[in-house]
N, C-alpha and C. Protein backbone atom coordinates (compact mmCIF):
# COMPACT_ATOMS: atom_id res chain seq x y z
N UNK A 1 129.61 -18.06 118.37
CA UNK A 1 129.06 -18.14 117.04
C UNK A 1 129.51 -19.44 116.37
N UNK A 2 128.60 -20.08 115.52
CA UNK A 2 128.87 -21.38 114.71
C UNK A 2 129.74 -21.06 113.57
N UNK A 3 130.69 -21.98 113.16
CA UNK A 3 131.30 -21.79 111.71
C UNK A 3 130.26 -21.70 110.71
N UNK A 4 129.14 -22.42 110.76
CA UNK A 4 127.90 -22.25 109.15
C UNK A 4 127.85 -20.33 109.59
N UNK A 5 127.73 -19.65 110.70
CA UNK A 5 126.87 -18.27 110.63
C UNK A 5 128.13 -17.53 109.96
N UNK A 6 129.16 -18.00 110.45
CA UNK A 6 130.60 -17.16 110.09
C UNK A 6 131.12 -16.75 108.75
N UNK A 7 130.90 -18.27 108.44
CA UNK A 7 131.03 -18.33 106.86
C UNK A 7 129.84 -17.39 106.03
N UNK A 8 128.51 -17.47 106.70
CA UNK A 8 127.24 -16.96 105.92
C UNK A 8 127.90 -15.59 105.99
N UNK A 9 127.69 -14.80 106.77
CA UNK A 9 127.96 -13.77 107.02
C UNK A 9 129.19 -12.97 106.15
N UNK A 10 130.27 -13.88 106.27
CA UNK A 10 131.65 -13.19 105.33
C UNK A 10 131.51 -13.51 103.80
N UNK A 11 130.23 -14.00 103.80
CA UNK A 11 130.41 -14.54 102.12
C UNK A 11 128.73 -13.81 101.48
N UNK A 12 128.26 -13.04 102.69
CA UNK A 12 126.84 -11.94 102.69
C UNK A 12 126.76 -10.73 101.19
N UNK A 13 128.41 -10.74 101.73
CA UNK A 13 128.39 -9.58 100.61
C UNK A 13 128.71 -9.77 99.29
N UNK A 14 129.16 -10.68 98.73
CA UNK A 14 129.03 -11.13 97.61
C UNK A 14 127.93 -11.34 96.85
N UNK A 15 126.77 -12.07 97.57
CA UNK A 15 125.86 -12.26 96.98
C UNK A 15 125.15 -10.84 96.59
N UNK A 16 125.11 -9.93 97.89
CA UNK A 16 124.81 -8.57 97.19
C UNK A 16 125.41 -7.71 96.20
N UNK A 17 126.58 -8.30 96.01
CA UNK A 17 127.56 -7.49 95.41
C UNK A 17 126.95 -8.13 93.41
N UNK A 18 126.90 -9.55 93.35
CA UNK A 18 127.25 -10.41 92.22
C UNK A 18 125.68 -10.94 91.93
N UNK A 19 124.45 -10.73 92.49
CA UNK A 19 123.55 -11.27 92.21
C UNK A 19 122.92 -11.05 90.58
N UNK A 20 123.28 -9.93 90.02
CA UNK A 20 122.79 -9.49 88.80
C UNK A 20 123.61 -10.33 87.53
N UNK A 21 124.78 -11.15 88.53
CA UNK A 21 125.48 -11.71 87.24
C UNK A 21 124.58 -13.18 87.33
N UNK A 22 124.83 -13.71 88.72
CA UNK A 22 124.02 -15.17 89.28
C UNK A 22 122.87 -15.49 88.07
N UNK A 23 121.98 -14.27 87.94
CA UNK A 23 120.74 -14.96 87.45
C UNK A 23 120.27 -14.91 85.43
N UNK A 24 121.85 -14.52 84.69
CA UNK A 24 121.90 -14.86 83.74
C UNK A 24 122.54 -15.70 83.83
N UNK A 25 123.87 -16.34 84.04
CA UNK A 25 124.43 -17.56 84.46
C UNK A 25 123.10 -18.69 84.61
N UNK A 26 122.48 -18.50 85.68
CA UNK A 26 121.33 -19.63 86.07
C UNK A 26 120.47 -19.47 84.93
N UNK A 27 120.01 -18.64 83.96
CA UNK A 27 118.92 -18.59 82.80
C UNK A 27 119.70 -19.18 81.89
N UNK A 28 120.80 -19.29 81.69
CA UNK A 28 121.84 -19.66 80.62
C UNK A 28 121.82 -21.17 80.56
N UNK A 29 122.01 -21.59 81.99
CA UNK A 29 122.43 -23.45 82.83
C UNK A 29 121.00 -23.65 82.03
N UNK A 30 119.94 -23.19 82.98
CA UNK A 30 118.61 -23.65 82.03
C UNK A 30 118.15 -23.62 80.69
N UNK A 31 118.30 -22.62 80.36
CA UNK A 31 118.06 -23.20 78.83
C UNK A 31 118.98 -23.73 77.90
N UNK A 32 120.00 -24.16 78.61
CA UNK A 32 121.09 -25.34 78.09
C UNK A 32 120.12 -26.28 78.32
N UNK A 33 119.77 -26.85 79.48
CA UNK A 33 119.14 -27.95 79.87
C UNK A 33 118.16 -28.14 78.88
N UNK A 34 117.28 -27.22 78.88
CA UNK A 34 116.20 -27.59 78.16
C UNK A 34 116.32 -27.68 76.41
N UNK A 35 117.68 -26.99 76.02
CA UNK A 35 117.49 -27.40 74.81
C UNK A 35 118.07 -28.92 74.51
N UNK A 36 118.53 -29.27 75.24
CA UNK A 36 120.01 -30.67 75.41
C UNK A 36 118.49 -31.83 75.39
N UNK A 37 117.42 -31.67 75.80
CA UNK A 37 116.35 -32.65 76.56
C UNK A 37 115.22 -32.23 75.30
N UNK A 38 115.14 -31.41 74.50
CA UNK A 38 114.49 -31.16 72.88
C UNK A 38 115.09 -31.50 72.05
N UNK A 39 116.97 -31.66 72.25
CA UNK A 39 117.28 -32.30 71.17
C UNK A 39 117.35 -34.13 71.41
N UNK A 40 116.88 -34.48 72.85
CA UNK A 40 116.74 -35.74 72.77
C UNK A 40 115.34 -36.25 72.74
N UNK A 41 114.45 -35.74 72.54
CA UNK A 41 113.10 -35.63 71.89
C UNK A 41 113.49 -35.83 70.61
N UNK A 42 113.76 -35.23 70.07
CA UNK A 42 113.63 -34.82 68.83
C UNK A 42 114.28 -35.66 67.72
N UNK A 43 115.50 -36.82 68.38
CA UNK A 43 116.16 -38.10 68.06
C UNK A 43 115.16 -39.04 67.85
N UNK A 44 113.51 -39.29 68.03
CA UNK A 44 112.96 -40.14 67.69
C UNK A 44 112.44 -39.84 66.12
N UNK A 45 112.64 -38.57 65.33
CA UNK A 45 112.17 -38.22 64.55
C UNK A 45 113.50 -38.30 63.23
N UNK A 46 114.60 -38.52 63.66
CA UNK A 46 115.35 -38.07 62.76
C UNK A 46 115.81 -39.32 61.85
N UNK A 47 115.97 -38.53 60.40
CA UNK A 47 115.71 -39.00 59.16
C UNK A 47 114.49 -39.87 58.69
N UNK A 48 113.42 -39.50 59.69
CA UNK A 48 111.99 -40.02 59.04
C UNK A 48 110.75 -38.98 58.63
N UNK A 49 111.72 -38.08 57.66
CA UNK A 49 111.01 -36.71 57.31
C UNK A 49 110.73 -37.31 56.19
N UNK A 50 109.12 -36.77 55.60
CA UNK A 50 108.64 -37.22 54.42
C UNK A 50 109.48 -36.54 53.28
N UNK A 51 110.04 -35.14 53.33
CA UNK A 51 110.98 -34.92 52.73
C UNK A 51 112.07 -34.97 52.54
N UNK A 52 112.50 -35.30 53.61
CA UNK A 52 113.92 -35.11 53.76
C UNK A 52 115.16 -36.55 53.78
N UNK A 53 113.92 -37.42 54.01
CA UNK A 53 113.85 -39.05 54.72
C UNK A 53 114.46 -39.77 53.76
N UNK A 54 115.64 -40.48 54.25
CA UNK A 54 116.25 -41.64 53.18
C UNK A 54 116.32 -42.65 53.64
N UNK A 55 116.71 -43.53 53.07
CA UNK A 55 117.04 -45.09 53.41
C UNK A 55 118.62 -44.70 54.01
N UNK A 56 118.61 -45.15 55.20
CA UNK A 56 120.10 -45.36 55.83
C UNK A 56 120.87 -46.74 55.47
N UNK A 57 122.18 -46.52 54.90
CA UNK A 57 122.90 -47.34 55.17
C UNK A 57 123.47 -48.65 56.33
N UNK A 58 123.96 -49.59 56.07
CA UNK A 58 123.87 -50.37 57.47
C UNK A 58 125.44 -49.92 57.86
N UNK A 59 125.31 -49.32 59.43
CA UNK A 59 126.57 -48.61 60.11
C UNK A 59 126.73 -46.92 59.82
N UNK A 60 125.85 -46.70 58.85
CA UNK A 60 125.48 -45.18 58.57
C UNK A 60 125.44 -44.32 59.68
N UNK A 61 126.04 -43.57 60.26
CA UNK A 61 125.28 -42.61 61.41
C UNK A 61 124.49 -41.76 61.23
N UNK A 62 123.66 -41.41 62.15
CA UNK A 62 122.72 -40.52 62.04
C UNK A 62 123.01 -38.79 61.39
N UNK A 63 122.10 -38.69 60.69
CA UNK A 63 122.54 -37.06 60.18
C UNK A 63 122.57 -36.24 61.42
N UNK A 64 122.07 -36.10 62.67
CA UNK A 64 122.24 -35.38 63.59
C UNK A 64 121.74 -35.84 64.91
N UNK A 65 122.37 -35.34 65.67
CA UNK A 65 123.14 -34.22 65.94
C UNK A 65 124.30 -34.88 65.74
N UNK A 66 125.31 -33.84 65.63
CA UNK A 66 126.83 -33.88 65.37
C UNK A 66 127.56 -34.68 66.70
């Protein structure tokens, strides 16, 4: 037998054991991702709200994100 089948095999039952945790973990990673990549969208818009919108100072930082 190969070390890759050996390892698969002794590490088989885990995945059956832990899969119900795996795939909120992995829904979690993702919609981290996707909000991290809306809030860098969303940096082309900031402080040029017709309401909200001011004149920035020079060296001012941005109101957001933190």
């Amino acid at each position: 037998m190969s070390l890759y089948h050996d390892i698969f095999t002794s590490q088989k039952h885990i995945w059956k054991m832990y899969w119900w945790l795996i795939l909120p973990f992995g829904g979690f990673y993702i919609g981290h991702q996707i909000d991290l990549m809306e809030t860098k969208r969303m940096t082309m818009f900031r402080d040029k709200s017709a309401l909200y919108g001011r004149e920035m100072k020079p060296g001012e930082p941005p109101s957001w994100p933190y």
